[in-house]
PDB file of N, CA and C in Angstrom:
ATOM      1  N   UNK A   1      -3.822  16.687  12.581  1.00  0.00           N
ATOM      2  CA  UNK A   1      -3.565  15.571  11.695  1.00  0.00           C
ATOM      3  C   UNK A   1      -4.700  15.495  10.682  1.00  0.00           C
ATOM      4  N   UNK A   2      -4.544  15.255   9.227  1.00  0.00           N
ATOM      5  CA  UNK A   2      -5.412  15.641   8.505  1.00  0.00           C
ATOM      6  C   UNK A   2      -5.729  14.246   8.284  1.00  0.00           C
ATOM      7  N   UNK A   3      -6.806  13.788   8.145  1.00  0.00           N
ATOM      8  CA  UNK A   3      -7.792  12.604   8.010  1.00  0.00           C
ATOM      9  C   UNK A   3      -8.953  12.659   6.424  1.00  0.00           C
ATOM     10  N   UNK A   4      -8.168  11.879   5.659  1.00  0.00           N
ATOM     11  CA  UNK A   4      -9.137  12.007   4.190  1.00  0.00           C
ATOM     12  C   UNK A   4     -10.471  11.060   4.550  1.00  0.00           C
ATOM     13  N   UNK A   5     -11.563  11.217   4.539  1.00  0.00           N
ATOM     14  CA  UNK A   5     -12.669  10.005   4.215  1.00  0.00           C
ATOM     15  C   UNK A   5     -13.693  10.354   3.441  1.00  0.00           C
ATOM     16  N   UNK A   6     -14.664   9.348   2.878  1.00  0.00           N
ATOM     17  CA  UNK A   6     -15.493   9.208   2.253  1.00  0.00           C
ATOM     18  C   UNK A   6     -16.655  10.071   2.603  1.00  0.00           C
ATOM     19  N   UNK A   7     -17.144  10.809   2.001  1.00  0.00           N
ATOM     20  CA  UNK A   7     -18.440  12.201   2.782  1.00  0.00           C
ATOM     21  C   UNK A   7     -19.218  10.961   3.637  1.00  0.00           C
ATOM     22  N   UNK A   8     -19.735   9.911   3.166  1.00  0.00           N
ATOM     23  CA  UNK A   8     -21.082   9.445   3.523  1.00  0.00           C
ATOM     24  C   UNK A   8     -20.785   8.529   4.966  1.00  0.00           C
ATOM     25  N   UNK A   9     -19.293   8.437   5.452  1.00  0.00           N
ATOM     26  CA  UNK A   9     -18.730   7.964   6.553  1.00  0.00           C
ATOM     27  C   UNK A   9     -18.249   9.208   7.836  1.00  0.00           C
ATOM     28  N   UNK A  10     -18.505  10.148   7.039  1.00  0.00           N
ATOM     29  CA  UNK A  10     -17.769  11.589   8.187  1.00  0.00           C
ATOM     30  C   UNK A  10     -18.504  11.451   9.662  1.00  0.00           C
ATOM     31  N   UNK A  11     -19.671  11.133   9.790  1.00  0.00           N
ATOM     32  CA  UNK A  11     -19.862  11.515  11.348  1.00  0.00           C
ATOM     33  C   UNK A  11     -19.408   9.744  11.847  1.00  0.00           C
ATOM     34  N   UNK A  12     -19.330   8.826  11.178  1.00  0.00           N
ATOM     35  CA  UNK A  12     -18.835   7.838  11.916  1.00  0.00           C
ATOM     36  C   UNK A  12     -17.589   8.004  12.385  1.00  0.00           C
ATOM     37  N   UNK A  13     -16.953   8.433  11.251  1.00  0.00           N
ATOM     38  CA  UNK A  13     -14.963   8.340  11.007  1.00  0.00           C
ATOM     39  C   UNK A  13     -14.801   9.591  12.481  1.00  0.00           C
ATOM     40  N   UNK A  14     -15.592  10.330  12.603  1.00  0.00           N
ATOM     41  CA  UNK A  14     -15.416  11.734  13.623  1.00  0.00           C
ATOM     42  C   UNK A  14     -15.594  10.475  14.766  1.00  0.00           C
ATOM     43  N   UNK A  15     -16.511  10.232  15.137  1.00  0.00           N
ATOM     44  CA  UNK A  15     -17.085   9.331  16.625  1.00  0.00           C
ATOM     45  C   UNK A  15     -15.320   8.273  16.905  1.00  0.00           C
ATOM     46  N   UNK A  16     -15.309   7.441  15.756  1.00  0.00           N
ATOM     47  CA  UNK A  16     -13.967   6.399  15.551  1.00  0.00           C
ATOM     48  C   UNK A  16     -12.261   7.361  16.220  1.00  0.00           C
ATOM     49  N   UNK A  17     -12.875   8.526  15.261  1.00  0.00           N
ATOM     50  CA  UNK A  17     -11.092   9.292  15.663  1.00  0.00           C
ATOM     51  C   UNK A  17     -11.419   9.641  17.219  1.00  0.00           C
ATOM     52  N   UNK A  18     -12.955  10.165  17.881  1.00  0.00           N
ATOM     53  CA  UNK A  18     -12.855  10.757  19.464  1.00  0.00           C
ATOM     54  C   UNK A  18     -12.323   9.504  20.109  1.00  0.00           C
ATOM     55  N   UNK A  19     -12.638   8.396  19.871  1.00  0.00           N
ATOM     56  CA  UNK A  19     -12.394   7.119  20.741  1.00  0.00           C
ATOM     57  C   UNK A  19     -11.049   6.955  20.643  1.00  0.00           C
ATOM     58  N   UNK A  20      -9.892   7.608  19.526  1.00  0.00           N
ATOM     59  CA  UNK A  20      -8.887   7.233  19.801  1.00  0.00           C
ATOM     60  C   UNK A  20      -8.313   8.526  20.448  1.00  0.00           C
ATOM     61  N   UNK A  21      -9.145   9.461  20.745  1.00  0.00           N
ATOM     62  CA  UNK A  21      -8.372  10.221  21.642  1.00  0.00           C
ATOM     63  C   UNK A  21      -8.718  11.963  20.925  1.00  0.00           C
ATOM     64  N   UNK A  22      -8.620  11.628  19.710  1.00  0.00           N
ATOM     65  CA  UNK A  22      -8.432  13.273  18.771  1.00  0.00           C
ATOM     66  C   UNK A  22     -10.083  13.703  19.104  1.00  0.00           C
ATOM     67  N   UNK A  23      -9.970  15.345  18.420  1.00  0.00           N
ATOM     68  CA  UNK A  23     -10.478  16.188  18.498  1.00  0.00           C
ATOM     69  C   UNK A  23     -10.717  16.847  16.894  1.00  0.00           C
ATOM     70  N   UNK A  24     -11.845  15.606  16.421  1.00  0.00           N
ATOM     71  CA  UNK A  24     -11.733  15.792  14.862  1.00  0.00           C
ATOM     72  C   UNK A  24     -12.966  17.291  14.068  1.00  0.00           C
ATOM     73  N   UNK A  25     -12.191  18.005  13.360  1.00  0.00           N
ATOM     74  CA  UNK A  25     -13.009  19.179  13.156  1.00  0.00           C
ATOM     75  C   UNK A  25     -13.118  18.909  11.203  1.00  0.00           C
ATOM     76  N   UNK A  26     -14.547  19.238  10.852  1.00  0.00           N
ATOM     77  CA  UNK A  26     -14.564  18.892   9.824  1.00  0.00           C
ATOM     78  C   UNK A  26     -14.224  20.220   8.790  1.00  0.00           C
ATOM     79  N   UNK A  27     -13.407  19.883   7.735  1.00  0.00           N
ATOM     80  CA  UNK A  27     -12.446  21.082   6.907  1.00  0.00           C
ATOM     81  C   UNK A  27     -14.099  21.228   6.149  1.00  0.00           C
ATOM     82  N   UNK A  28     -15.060  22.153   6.199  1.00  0.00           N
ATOM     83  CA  UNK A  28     -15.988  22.538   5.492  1.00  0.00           C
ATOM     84  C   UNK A  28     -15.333  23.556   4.140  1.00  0.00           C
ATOM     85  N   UNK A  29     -16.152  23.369   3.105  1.00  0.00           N
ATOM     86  CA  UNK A  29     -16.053  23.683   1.790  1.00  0.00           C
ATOM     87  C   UNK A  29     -14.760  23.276   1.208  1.00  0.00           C
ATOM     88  N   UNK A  30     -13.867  22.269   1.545  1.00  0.00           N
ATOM     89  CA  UNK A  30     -12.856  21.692   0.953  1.00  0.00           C
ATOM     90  C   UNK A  30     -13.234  20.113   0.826  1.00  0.00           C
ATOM     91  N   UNK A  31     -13.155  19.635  -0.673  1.00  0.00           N
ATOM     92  CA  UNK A  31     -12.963  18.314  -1.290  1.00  0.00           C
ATOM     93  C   UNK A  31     -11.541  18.316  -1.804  1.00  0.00           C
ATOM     94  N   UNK A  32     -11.453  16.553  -1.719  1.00  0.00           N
ATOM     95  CA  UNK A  32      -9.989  16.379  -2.424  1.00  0.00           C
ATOM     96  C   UNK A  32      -9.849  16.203  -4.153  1.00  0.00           C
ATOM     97  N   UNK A  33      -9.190  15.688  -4.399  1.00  0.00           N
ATOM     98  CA  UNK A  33      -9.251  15.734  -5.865  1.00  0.00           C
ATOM     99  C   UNK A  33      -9.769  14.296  -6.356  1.00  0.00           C
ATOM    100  N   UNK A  34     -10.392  13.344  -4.806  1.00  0.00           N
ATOM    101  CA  UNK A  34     -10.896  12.037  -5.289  1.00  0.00           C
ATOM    102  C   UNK A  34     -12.837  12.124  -4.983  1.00  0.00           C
ATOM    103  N   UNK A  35     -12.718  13.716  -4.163  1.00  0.00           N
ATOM    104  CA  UNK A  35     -14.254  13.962  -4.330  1.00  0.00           C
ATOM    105  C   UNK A  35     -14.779  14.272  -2.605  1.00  0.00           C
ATOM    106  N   UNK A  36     -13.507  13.276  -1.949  1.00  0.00           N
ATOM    107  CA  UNK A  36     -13.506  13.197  -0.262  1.00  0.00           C
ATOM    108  C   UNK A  36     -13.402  14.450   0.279  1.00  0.00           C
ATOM    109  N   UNK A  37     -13.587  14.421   1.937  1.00  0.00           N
ATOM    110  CA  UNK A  37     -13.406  14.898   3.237  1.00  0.00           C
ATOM    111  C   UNK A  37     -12.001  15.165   3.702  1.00  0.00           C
ATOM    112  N   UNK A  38     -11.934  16.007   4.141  1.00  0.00           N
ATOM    113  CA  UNK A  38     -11.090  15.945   5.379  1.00  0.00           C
ATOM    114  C   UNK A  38     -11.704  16.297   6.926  1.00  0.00           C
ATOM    115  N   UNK A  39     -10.983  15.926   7.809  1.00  0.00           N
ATOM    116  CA  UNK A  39     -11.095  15.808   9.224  1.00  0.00           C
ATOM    117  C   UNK A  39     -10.200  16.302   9.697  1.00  0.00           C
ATOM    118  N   UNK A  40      -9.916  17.210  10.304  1.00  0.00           N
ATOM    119  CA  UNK A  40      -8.354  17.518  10.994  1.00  0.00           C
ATOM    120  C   UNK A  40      -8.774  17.407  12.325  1.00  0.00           C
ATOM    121  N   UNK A  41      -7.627  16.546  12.813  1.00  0.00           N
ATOM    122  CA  UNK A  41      -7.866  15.730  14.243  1.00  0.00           C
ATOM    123  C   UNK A  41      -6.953  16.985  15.155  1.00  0.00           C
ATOM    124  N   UNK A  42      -6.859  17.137  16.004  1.00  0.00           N
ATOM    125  CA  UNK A  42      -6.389  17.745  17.145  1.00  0.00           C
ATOM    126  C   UNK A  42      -5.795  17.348  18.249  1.00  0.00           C
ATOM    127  N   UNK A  43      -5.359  17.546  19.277  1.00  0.00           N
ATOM    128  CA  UNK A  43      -5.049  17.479  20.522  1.00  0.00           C
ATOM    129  C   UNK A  43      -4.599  15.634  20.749  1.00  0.00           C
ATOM    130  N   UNK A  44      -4.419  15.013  19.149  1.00  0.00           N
ATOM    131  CA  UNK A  44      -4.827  13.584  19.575  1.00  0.00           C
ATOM    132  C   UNK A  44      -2.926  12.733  19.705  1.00  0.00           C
ATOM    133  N   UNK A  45      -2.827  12.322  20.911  1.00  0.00           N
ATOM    134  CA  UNK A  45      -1.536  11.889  21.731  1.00  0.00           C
ATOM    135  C   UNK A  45      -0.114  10.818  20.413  1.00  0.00           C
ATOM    136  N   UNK A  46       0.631  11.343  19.822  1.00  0.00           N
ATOM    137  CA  UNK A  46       0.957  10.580  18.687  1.00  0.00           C
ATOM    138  C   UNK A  46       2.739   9.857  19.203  1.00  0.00           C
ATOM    139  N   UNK A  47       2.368   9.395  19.753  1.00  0.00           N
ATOM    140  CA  UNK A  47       3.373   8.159  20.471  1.00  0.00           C
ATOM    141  C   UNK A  47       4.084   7.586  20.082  1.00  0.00           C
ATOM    142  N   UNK A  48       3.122   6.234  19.479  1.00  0.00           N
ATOM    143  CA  UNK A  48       3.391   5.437  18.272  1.00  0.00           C
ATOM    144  C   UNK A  48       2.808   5.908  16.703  1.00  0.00           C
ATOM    145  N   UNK A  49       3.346   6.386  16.126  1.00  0.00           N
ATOM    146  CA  UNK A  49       3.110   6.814  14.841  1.00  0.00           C
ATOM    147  C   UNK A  49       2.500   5.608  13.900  1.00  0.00           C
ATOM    148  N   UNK A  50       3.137   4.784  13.389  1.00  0.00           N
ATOM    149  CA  UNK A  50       3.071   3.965  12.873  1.00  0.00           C
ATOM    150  C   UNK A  50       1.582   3.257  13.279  1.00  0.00           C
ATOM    151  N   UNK A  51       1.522   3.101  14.879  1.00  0.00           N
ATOM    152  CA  UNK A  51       0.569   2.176  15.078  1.00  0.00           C
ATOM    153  C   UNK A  51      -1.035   3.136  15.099  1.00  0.00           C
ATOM    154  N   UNK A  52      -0.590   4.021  15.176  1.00  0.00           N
ATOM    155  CA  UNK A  52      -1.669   5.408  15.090  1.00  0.00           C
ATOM    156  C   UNK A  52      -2.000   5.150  13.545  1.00  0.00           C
ATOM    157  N   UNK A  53      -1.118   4.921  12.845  1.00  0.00           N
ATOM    158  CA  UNK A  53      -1.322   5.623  11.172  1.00  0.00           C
ATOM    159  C   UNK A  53      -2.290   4.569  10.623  1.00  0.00           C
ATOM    160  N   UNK A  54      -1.600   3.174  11.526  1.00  0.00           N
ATOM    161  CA  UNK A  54      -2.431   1.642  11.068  1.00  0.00           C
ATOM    162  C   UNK A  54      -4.015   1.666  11.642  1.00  0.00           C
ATOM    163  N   UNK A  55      -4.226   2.302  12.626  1.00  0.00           N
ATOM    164  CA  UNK A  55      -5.541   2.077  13.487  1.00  0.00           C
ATOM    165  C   UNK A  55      -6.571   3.032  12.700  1.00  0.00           C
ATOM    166  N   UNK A  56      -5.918   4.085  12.532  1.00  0.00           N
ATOM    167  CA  UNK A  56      -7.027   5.274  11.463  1.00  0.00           C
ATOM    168  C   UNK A  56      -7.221   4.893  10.077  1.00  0.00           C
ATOM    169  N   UNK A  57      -5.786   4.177   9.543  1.00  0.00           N
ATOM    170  CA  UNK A  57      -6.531   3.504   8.249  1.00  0.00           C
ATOM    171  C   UNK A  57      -7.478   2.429   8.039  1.00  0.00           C
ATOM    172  N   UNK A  58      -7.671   1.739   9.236  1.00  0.00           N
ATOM    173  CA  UNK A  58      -8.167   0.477   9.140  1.00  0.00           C
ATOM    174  C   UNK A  58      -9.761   0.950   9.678  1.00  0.00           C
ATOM    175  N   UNK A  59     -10.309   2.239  10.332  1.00  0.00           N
ATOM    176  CA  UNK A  59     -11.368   2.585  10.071  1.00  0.00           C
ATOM    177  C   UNK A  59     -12.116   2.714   8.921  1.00  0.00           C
ATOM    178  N   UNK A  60     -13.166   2.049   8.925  1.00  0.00           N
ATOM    179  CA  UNK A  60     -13.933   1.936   7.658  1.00  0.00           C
ATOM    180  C   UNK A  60     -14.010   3.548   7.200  1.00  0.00           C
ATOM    181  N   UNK A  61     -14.647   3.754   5.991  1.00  0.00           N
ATOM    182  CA  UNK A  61     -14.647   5.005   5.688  1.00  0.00           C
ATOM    183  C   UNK A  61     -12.693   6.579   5.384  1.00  0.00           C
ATOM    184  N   UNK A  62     -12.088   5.797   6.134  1.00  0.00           N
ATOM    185  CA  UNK A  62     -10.702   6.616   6.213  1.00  0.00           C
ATOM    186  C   UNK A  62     -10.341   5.993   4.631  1.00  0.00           C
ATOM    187  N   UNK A  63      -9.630   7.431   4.007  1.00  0.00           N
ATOM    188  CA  UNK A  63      -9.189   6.933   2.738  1.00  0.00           C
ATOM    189  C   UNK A  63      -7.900   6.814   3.023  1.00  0.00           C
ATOM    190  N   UNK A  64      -7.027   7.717   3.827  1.00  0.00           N
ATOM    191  CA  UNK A  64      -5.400   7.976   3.962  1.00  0.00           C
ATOM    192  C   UNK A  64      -5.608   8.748   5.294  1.00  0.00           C
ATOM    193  N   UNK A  65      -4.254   8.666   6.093  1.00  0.00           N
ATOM    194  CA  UNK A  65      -4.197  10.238   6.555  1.00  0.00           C
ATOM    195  C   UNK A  65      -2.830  10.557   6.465  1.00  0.00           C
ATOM    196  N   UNK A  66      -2.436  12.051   7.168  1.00  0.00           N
ATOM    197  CA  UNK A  66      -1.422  12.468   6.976  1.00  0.00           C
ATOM    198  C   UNK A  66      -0.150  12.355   7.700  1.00  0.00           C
ATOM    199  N   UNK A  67      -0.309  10.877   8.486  1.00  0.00           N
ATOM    200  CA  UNK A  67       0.820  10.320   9.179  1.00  0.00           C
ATOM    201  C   UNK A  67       1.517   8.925   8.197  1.00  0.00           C
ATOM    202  N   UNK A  68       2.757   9.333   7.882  1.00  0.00           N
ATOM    203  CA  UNK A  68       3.233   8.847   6.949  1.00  0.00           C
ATOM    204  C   UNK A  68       4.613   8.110   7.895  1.00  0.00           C
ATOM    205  N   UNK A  69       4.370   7.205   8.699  1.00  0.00           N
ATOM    206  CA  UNK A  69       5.440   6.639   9.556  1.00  0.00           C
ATOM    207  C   UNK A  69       5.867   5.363   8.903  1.00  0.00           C
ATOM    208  N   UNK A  70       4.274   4.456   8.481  1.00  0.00           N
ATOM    209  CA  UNK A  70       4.974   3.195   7.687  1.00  0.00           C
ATOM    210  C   UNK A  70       5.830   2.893   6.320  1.00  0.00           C
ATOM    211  N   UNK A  71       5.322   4.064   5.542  1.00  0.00           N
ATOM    212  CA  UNK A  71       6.392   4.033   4.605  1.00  0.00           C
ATOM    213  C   UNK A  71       6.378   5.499   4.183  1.00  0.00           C
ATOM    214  N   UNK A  72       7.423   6.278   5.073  1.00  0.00           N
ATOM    215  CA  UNK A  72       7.879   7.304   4.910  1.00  0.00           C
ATOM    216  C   UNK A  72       8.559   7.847   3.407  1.00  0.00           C
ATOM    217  N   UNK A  73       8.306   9.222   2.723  1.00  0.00           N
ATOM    218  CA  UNK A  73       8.159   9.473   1.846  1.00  0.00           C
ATOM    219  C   UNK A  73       9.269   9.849   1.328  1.00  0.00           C
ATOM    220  N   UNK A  74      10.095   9.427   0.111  1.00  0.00           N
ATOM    221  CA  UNK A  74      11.485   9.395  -0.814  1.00  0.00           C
ATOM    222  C   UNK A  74      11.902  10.309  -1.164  1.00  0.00           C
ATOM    223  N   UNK A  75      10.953  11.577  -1.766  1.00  0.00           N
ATOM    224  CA  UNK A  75      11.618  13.193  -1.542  1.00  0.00           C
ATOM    225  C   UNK A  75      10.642  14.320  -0.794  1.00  0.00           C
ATOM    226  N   UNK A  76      11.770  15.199  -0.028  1.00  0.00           N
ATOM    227  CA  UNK A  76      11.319  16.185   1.003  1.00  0.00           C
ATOM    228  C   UNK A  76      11.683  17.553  -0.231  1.00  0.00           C
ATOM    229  N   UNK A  77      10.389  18.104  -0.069  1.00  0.00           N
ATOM    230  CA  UNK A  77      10.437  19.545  -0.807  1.00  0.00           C
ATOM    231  C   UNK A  77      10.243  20.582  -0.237  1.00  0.00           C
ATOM    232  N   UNK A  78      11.310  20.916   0.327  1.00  0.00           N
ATOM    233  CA  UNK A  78      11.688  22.563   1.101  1.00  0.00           C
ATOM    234  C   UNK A  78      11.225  23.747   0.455  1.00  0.00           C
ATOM    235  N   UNK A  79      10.571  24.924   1.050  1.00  0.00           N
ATOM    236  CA  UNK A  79      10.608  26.233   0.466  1.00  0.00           C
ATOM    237  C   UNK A  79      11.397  27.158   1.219  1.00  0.00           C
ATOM    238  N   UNK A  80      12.660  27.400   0.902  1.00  0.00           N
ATOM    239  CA  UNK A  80      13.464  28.060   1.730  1.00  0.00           C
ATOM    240  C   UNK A  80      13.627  29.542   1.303  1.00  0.00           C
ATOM    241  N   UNK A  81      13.817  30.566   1.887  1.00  0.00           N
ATOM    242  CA  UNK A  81      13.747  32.012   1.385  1.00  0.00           C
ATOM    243  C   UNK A  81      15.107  32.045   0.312  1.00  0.00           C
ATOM    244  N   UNK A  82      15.779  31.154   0.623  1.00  0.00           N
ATOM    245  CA  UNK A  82      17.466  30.745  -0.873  1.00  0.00           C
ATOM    246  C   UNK A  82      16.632  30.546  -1.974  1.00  0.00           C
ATOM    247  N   UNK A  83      15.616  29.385  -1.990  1.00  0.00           N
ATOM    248  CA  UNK A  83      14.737  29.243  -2.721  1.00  0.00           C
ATOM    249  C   UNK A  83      14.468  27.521  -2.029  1.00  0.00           C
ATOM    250  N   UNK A  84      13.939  26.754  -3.617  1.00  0.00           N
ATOM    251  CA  UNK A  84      13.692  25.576  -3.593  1.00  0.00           C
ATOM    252  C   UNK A  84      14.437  24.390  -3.064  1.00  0.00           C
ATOM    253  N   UNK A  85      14.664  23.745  -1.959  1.00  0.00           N
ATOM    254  CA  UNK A  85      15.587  22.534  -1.611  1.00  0.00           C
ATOM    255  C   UNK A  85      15.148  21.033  -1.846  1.00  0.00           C
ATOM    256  N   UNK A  86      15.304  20.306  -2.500  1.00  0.00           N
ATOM    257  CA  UNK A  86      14.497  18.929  -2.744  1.00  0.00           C
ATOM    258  C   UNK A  86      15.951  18.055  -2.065  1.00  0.00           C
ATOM    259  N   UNK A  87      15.080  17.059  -1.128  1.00  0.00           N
ATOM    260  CA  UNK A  87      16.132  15.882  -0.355  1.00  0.00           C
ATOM    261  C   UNK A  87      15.199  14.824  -1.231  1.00  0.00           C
ATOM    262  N   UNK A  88      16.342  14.041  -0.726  1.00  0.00           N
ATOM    263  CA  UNK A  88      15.455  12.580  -1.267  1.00  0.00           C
ATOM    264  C   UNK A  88      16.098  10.846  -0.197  1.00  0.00           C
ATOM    265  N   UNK A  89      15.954  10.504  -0.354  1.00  0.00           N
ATOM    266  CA  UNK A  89      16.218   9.133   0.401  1.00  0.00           C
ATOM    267  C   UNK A  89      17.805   8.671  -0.535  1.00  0.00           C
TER     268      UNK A  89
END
């Protein structure tokens, strides 16, 4: 599970994600396009989605992550060997 945060919060946001269970590894030599981190969490138990997605955002330092349960996303963009498939809601 990919985890965006703020550089100057990474070893907190790492300690915050072990307590909820994950196994957070830090994506070295990759920034986002807002300047941030990533964290890719691991092995971590995803049950309740939603209530997972709410508990990691509400860690200080978390910018987003990549559990998208509360408001699931309006178009799906396939790469199929036919070619390109776009769904949408």
């Amino acid at each position: 599970l990919p985890v965006e945060v703020m550089p100057m919060a990474r070893s907190y946001v790492a300690r915050e994600l072990v307590a909820l269970g994950g196994s957070p590894v830090w994506r070295q030599g990759f920034t986002t396009a807002n300047a941030n981190v990533i964290l890719d969490v691991h092995g971590m138990d995803i049950t309740d989605p939603a209530g997972l997605e709410a508990a990691i955002n509400n860690i200080v330092g978390v910018v987003t992550n990549g559990l998208f349960a509360q408001r699931p996303a309006d178009v799906l963009i396939l790469g199929r060997a036919s070619g390109v498939e776009v769904m949408s809601r």
